[in-house]
N, C-alpha and C. Protein backbone atom coordinates (compact mmCIF):
# COMPACT_ATOMS: atom_id res chain seq x y z
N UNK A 1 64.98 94.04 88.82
CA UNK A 1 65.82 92.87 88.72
C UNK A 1 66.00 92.29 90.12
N UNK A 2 66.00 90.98 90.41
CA UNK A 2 65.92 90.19 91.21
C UNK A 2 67.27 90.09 91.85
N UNK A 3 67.61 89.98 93.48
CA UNK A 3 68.76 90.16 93.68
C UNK A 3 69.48 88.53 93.70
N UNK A 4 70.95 88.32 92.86
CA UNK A 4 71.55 87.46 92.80
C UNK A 4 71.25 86.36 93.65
N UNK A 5 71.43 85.35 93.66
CA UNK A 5 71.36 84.17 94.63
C UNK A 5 72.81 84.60 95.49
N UNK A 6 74.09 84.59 94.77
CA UNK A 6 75.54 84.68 95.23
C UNK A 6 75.41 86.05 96.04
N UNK A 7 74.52 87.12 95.79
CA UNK A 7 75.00 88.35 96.07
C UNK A 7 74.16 88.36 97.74
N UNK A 8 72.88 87.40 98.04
CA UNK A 8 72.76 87.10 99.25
C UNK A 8 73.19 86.17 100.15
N UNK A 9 73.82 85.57 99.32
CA UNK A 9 75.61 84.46 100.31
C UNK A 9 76.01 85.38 100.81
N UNK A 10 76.32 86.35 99.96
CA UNK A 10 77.72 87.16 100.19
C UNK A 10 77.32 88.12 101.29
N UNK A 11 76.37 87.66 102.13
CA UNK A 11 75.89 89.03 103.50
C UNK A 11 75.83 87.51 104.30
N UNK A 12 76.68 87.64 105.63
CA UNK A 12 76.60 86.87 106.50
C UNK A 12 76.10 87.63 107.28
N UNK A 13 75.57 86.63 108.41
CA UNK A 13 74.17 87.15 109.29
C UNK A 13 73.97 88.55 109.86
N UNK A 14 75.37 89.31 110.00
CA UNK A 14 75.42 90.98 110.41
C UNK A 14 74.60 91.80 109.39
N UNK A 15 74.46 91.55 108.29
CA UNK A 15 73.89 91.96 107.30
C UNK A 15 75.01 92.73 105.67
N UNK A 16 76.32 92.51 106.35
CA UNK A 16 77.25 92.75 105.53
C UNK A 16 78.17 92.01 104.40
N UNK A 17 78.96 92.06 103.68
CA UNK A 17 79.20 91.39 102.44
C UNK A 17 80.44 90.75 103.18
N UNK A 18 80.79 89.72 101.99
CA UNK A 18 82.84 89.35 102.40
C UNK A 18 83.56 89.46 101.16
N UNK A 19 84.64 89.61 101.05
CA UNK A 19 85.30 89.57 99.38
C UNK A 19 84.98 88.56 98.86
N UNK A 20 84.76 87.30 99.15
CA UNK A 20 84.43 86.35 98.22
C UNK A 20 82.94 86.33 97.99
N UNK A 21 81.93 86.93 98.51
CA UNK A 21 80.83 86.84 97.93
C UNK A 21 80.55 87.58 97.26
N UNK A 22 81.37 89.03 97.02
CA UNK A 22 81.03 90.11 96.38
C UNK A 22 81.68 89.52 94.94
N UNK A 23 82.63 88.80 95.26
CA UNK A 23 83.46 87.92 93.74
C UNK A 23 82.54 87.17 92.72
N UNK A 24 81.75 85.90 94.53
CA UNK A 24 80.53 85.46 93.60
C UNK A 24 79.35 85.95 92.64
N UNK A 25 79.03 87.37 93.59
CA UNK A 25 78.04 87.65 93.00
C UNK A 25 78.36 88.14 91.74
N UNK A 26 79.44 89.18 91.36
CA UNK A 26 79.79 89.45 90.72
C UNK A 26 79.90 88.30 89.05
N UNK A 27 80.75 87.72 89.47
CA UNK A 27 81.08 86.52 88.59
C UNK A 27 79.19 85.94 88.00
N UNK A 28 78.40 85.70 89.41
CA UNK A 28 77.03 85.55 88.45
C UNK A 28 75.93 86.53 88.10
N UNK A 29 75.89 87.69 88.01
CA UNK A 29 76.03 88.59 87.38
C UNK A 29 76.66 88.72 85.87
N UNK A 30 77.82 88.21 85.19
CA UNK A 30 78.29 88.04 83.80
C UNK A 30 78.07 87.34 83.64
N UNK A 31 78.04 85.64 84.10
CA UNK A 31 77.85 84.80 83.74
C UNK A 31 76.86 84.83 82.46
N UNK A 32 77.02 83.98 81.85
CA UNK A 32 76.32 83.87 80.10
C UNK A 32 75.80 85.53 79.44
N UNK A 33 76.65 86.23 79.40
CA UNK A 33 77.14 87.35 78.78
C UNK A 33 78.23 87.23 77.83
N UNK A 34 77.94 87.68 76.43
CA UNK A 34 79.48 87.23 75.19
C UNK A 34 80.63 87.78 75.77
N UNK A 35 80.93 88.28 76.85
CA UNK A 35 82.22 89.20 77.62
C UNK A 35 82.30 88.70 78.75
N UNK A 36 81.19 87.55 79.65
CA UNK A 36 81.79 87.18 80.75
C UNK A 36 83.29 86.76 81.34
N UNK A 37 83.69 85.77 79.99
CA UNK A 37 85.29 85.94 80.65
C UNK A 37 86.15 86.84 81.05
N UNK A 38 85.88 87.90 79.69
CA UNK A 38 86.96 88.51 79.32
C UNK A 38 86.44 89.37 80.77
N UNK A 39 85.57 89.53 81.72
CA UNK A 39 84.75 90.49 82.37
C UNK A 39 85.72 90.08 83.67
N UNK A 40 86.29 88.94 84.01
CA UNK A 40 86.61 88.12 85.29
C UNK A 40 87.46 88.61 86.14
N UNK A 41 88.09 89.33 85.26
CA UNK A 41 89.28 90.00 86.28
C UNK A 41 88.76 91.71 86.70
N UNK A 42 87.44 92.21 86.78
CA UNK A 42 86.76 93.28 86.94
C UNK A 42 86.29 92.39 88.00
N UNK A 43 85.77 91.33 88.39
CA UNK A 43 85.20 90.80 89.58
C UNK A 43 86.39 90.69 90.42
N UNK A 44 87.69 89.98 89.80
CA UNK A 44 88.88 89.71 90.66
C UNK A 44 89.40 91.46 91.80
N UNK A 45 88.75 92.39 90.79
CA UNK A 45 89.80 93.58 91.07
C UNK A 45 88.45 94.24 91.97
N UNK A 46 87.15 93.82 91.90
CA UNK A 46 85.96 93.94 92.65
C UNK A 46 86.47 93.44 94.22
N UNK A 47 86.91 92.06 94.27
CA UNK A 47 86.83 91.49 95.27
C UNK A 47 88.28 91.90 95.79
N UNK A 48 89.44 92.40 95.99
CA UNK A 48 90.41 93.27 95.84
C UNK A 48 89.85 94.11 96.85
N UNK A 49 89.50 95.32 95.98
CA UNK A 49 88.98 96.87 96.57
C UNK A 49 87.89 96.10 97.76
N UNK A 50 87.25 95.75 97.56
CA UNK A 50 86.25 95.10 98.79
C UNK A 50 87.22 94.85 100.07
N UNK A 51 87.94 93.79 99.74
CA UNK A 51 88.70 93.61 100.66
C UNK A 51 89.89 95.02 101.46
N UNK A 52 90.64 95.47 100.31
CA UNK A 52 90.99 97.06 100.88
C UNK A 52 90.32 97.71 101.44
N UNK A 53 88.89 97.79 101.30
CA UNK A 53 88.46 98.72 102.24
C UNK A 53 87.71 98.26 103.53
N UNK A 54 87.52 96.36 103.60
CA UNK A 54 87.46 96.17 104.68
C UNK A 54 88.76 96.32 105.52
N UNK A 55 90.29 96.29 104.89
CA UNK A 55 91.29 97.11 105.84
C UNK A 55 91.59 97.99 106.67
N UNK A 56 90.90 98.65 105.39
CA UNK A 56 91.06 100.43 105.65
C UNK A 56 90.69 100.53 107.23
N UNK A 57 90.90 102.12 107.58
CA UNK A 57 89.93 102.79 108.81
C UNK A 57 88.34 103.24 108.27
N UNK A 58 88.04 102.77 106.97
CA UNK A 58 86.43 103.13 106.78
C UNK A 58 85.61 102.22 106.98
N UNK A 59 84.74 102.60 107.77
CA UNK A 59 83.48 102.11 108.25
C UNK A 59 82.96 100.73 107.45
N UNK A 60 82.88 99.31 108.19
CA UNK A 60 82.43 98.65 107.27
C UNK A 60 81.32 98.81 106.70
N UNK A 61 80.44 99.77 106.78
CA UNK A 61 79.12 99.94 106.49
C UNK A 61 79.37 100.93 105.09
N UNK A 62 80.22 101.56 104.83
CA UNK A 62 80.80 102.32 103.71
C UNK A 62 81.13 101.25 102.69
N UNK A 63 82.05 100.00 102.82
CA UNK A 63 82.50 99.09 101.85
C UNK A 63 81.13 98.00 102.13
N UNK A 64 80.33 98.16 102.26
CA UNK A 64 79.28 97.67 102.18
C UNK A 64 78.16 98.08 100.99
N UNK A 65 78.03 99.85 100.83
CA UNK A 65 77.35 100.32 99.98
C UNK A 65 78.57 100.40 98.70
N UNK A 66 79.79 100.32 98.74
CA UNK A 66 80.33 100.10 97.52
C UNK A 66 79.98 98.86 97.16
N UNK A 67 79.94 97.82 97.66
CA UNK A 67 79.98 96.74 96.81
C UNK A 67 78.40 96.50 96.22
N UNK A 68 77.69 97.06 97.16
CA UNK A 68 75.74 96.98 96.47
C UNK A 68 75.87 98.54 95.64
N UNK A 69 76.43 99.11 95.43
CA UNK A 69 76.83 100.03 94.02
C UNK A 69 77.43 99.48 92.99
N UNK A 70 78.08 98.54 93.01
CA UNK A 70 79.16 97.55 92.01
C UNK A 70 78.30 96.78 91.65
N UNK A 71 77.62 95.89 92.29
CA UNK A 71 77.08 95.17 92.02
C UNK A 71 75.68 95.41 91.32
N UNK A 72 75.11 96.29 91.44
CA UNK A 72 73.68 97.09 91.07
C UNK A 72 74.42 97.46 89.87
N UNK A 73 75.55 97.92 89.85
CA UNK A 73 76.27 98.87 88.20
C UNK A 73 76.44 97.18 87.50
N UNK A 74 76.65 96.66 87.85
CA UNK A 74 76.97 95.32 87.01
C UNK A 74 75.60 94.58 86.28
N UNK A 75 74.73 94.16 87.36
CA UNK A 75 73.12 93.72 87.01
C UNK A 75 72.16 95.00 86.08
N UNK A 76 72.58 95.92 85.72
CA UNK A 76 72.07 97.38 85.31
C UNK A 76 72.89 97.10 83.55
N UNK A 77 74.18 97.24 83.65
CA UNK A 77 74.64 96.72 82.40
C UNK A 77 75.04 98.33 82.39
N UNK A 78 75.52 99.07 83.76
CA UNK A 78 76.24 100.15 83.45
C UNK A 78 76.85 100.39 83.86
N UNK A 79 77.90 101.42 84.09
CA UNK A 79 79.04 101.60 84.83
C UNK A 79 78.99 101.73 85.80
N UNK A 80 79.98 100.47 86.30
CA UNK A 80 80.32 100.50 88.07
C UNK A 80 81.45 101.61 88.53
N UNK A 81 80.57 102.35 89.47
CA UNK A 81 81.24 103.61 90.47
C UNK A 81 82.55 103.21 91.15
N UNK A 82 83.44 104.30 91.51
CA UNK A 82 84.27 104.15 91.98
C UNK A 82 84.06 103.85 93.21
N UNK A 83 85.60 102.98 93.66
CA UNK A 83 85.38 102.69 95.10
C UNK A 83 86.05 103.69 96.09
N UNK A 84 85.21 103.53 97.45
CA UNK A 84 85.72 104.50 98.17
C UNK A 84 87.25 104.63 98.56
C-alpha cells in the first residue's frame, strides 16, 4: 500500500511528523470507509497522544515510530498499537 499523500505532509523537512499531519493522514486513511465518521475521534485522540508525546521527555524519534505504527495499523485495516 502506497503511502498517504497527508501522511507525507505530515513529515516536515527533519524527517519527522506534527499532530496535525498525523490527524491528516489519519482522517485520509478512513476516508470513504462505512465507519469513517464514526472513526474521527480515533484520529482526534491519534493526534492528542502524538502531541503528548511530543511533550513528554521521549525522544522525538520514539513519537515518530508511534505514529508510522498508527498509521500503518490504520491503512492495514488492523489494530492500532499502543502509544508509548
Amino acid at each position: 500500500m502506497s503511502i498517504p499523500a497527508a501522511t507525507l505532509a505530515a513529515r516536515p523537512p527533519t524527517g519527522g511528523f506534527d499532530p496535525d499531519g498525523v490527524y491528516a493522514a489519519c482522517i485520509e486513511v478512513i476516508e470513504g470507509i462505512p465507519a469513517g465518521d464514526a472513526a474521527k475521534p480515533v484520529c482526534e485522540a491519534a493526534r492528542e497522544a502524538f502531541q503528548e508525546c511530543l511533550d513528554s521527555p521521549s525522544p522525538p524519534e520514539n513519537c515518530d515510530e508511534a505514529a508510522r505504527r498508527t498509521i500503518d495499523g490504520l491503512e492495514s485495516g488492523g489494530d492500532v498499537p499502543d502509544q508509548p
